[in-house]
Protein backbone atom coordinates (compact mmCIF):
# COMPACT_ATOMS: atom_id res chain seq x y z
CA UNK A 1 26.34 -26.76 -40.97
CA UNK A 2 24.79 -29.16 -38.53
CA UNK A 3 21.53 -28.29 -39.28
CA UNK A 4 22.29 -28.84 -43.24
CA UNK A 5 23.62 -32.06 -41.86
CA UNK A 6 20.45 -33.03 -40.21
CA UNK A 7 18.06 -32.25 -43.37
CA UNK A 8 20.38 -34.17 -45.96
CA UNK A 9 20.34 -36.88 -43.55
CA UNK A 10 16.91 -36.85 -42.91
CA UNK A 11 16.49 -36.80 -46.79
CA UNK A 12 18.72 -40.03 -47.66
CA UNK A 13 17.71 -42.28 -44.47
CA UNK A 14 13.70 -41.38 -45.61
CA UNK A 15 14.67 -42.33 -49.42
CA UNK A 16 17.60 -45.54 -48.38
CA UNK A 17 16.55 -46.58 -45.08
CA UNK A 18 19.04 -45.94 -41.83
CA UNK A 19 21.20 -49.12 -42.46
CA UNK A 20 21.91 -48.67 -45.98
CA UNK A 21 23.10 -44.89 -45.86
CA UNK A 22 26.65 -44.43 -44.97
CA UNK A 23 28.40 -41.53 -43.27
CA UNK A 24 30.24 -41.45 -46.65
CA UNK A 25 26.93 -40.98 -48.75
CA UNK A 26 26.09 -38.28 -46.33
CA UNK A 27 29.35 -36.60 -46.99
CA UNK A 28 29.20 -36.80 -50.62
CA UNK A 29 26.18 -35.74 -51.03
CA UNK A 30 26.61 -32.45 -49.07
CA UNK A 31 30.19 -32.27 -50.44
CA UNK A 32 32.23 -32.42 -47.83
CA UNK A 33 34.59 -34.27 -45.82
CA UNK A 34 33.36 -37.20 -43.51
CA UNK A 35 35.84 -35.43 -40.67
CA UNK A 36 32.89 -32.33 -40.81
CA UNK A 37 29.91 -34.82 -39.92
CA UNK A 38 32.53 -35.78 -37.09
CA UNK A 39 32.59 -32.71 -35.99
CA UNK A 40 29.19 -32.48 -34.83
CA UNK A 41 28.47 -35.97 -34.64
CA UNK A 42 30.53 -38.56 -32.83
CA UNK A 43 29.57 -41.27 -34.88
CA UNK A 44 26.76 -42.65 -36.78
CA UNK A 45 24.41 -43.85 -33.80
CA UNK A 46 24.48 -40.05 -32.73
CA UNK A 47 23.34 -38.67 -35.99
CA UNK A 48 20.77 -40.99 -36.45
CA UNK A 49 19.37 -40.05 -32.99
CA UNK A 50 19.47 -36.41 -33.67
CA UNK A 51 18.34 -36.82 -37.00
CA UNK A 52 14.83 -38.76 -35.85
CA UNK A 53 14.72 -35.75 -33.20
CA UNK A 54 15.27 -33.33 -35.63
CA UNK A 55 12.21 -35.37 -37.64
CA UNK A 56 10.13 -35.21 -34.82
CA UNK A 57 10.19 -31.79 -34.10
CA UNK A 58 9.48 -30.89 -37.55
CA UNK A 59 6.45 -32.56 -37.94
CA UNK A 60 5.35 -32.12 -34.52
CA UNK A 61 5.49 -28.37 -34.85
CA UNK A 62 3.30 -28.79 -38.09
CA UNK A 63 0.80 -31.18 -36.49
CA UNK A 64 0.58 -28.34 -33.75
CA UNK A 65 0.37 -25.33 -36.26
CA UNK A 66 -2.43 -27.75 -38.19
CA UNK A 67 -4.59 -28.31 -34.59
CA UNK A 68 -4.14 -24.45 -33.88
CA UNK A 69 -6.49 -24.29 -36.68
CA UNK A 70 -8.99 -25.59 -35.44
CA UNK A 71 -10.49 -27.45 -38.56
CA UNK A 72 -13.57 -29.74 -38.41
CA UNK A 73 -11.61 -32.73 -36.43
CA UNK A 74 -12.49 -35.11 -39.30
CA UNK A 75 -10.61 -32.27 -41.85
CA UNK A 76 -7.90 -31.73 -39.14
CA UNK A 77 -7.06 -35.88 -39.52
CA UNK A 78 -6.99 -35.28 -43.37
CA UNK A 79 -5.29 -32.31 -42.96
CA UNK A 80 -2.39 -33.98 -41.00
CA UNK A 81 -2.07 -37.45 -42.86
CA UNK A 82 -1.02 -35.07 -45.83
CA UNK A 83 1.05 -33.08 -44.25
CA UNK A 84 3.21 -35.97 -42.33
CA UNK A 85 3.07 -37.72 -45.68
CA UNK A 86 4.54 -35.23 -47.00
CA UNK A 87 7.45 -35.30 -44.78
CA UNK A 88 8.23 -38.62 -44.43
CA UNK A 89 8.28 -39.32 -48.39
CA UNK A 90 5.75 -41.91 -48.42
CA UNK A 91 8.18 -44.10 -46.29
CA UNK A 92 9.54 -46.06 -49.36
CA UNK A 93 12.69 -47.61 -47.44
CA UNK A 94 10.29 -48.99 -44.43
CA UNK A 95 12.88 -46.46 -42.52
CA UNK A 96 10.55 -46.98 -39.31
CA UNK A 97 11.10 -51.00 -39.47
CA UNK A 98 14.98 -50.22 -40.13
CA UNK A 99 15.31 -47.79 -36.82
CA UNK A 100 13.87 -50.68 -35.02
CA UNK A 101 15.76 -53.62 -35.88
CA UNK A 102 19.31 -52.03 -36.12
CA UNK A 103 18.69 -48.86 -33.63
CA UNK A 104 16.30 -50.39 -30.82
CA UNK A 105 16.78 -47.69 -28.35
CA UNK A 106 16.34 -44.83 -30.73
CA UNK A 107 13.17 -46.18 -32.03
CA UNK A 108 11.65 -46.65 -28.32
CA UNK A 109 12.45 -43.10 -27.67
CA UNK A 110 11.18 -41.94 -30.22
CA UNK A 111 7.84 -44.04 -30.04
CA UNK A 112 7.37 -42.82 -26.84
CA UNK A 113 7.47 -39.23 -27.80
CA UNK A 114 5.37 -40.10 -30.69
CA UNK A 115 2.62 -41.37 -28.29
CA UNK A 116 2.49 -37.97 -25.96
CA UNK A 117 1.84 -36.05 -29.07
CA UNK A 118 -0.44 -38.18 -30.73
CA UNK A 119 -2.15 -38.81 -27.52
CA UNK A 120 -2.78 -35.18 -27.10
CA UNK A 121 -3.45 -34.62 -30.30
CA UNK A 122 -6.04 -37.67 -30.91
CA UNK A 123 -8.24 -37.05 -26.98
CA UNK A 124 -8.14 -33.17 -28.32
CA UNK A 125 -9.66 -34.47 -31.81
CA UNK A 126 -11.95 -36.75 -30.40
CA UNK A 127 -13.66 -34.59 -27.60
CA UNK A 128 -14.17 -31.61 -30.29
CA UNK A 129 -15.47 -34.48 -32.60
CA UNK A 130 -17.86 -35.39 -29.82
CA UNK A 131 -18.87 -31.67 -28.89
CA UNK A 132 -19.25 -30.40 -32.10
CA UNK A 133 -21.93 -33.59 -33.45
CA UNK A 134 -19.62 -35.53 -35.96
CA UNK A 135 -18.35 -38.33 -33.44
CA UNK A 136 -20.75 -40.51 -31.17
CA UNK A 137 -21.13 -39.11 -27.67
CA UNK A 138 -20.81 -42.89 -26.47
CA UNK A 139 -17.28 -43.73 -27.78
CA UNK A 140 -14.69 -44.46 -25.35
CA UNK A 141 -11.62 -41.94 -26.22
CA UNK A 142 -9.24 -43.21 -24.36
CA UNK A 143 -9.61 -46.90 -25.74
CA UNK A 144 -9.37 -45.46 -29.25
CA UNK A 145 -6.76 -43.08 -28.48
CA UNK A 146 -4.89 -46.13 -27.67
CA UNK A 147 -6.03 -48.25 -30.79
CA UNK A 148 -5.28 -45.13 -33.02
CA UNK A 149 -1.69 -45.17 -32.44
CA UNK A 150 -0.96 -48.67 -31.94
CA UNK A 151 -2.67 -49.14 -35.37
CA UNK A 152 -0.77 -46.18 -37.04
CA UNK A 153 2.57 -48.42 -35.70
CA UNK A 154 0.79 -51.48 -37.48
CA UNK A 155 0.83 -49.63 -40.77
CA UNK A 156 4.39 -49.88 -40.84
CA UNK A 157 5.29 -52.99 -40.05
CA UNK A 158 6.50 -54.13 -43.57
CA UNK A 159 6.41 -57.91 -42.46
CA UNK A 160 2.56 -57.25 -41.70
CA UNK A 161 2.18 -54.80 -45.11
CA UNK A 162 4.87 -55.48 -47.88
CA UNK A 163 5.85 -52.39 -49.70
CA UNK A 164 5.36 -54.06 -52.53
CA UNK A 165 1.39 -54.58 -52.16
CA UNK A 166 0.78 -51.94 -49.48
CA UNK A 167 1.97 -48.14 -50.16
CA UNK A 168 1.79 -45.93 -47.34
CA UNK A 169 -0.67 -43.75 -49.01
CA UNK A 170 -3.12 -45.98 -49.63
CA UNK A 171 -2.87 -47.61 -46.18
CA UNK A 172 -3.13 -44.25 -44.52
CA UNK A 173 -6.14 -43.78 -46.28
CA UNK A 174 -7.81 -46.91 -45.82
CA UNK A 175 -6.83 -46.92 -42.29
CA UNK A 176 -8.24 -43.22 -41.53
CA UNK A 177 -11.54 -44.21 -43.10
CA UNK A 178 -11.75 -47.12 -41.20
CA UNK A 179 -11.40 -44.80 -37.74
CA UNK A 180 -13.22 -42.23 -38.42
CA UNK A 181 -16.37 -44.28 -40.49
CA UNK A 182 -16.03 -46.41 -36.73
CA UNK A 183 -16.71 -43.43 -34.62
CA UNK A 184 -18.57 -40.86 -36.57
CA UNK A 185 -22.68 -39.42 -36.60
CA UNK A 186 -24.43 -39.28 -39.86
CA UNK A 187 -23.41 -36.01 -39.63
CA UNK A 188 -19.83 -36.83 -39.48
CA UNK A 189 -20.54 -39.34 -42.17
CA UNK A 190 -21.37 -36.85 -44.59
CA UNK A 191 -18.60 -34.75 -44.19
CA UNK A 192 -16.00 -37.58 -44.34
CA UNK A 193 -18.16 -38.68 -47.55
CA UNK A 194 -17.61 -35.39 -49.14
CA UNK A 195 -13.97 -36.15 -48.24
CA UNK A 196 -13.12 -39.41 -49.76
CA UNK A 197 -15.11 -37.94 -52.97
CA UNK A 198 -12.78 -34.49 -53.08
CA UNK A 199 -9.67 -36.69 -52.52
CA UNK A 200 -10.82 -39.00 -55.14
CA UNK A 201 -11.51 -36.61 -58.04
């Protein structure tokens, strides 16, 4: 039951946002009593924490199972934006902005898990990038590393990109040109062109 718990959540904080779900909604929509969340969950703080966790390990374990691959790095970056996409909904309640303002601590957790697997993931993309021809051999990976994720952040800061002229999609795409276009050989260059045109048609 907890772990049914933990996806409906999931589901209606992704869709509402975590301020405008209730412990009620949750209840009803799993049809049950409120006294069952209780059960596992003290109160709403605590399911929103395990809920993010439970996120987080989710899509971790699929950004892992993506890298195991071992893809072209510029098809591995694709290859991930859809799949986190995916599992965040397009982020159509702004739920990261939400976790911030009304669960501060949560969200800092959580962004600093977020960095040690992105970091990993990002200095692993870049050096194969760099060994295999597609990314400059002078780039600086860990300054990028760093400007990778604090722009990823950026993305969803709804005061910086409304919702309602910004979706996610589109600025995940536009941003992830942007990077790799930045750091890639003409041979990389081609291979992100053949990319954009694939995603495109």
């Amino acid at each position: 039951m907890r772990e049914k718990i933990l996806d409906k959540s999931a589901d209606l904080f992704l869709n509402y946002g975590f301020k405008s779900v209730t412990m009620d909604d949750i209840a009803n929509a799993l049809g049950i009593s409120k006294k069952t969340i209780y059960q596992h969950f003290d109160n709403k703080t605590k399911l929103v924490e395990a809920t993010t966790l439970h996120m987080f390990h989710i899509i971790s374990e699929g950004i892992n199972c993506i890298c195991a691959l071992e893809k072209n790095p510029i098809e591995e970056i694709y290859e991930i934006k859809r799949f986190v996409m995916e599992h965040l909904k397009d982020e159509k309640s702004s739920p990261q902005h939400q976790l911030q303002k009304y669960y501060p601590k949560i969200f800092e957790s959580l962004k600093s898990k977020q960095y040690c697997v992105m970091e990993d993931c990002v200095i692993n993309n870049l050096n194969r990038g760099v060994n295999s021809g597609l990314y400059r051999k002078t780039i600086d990976i860990q300054f990028i590393c760093r400007l990778y994720f604090n722009s990823m952040m950026s993305l969803k800061d709804k005061e910086l990109f409304p919702l309602k002229n910004f979706s996610m999609n589109m600025l995940m795409d536009n941003f992830l040109e942007y990077h790799v276009r930045g750091i890639c050989t003409p041979k990389g260059l081609d291979i992100l062109n053949g990319l954009i045109e694939t995603n495109q048609s």
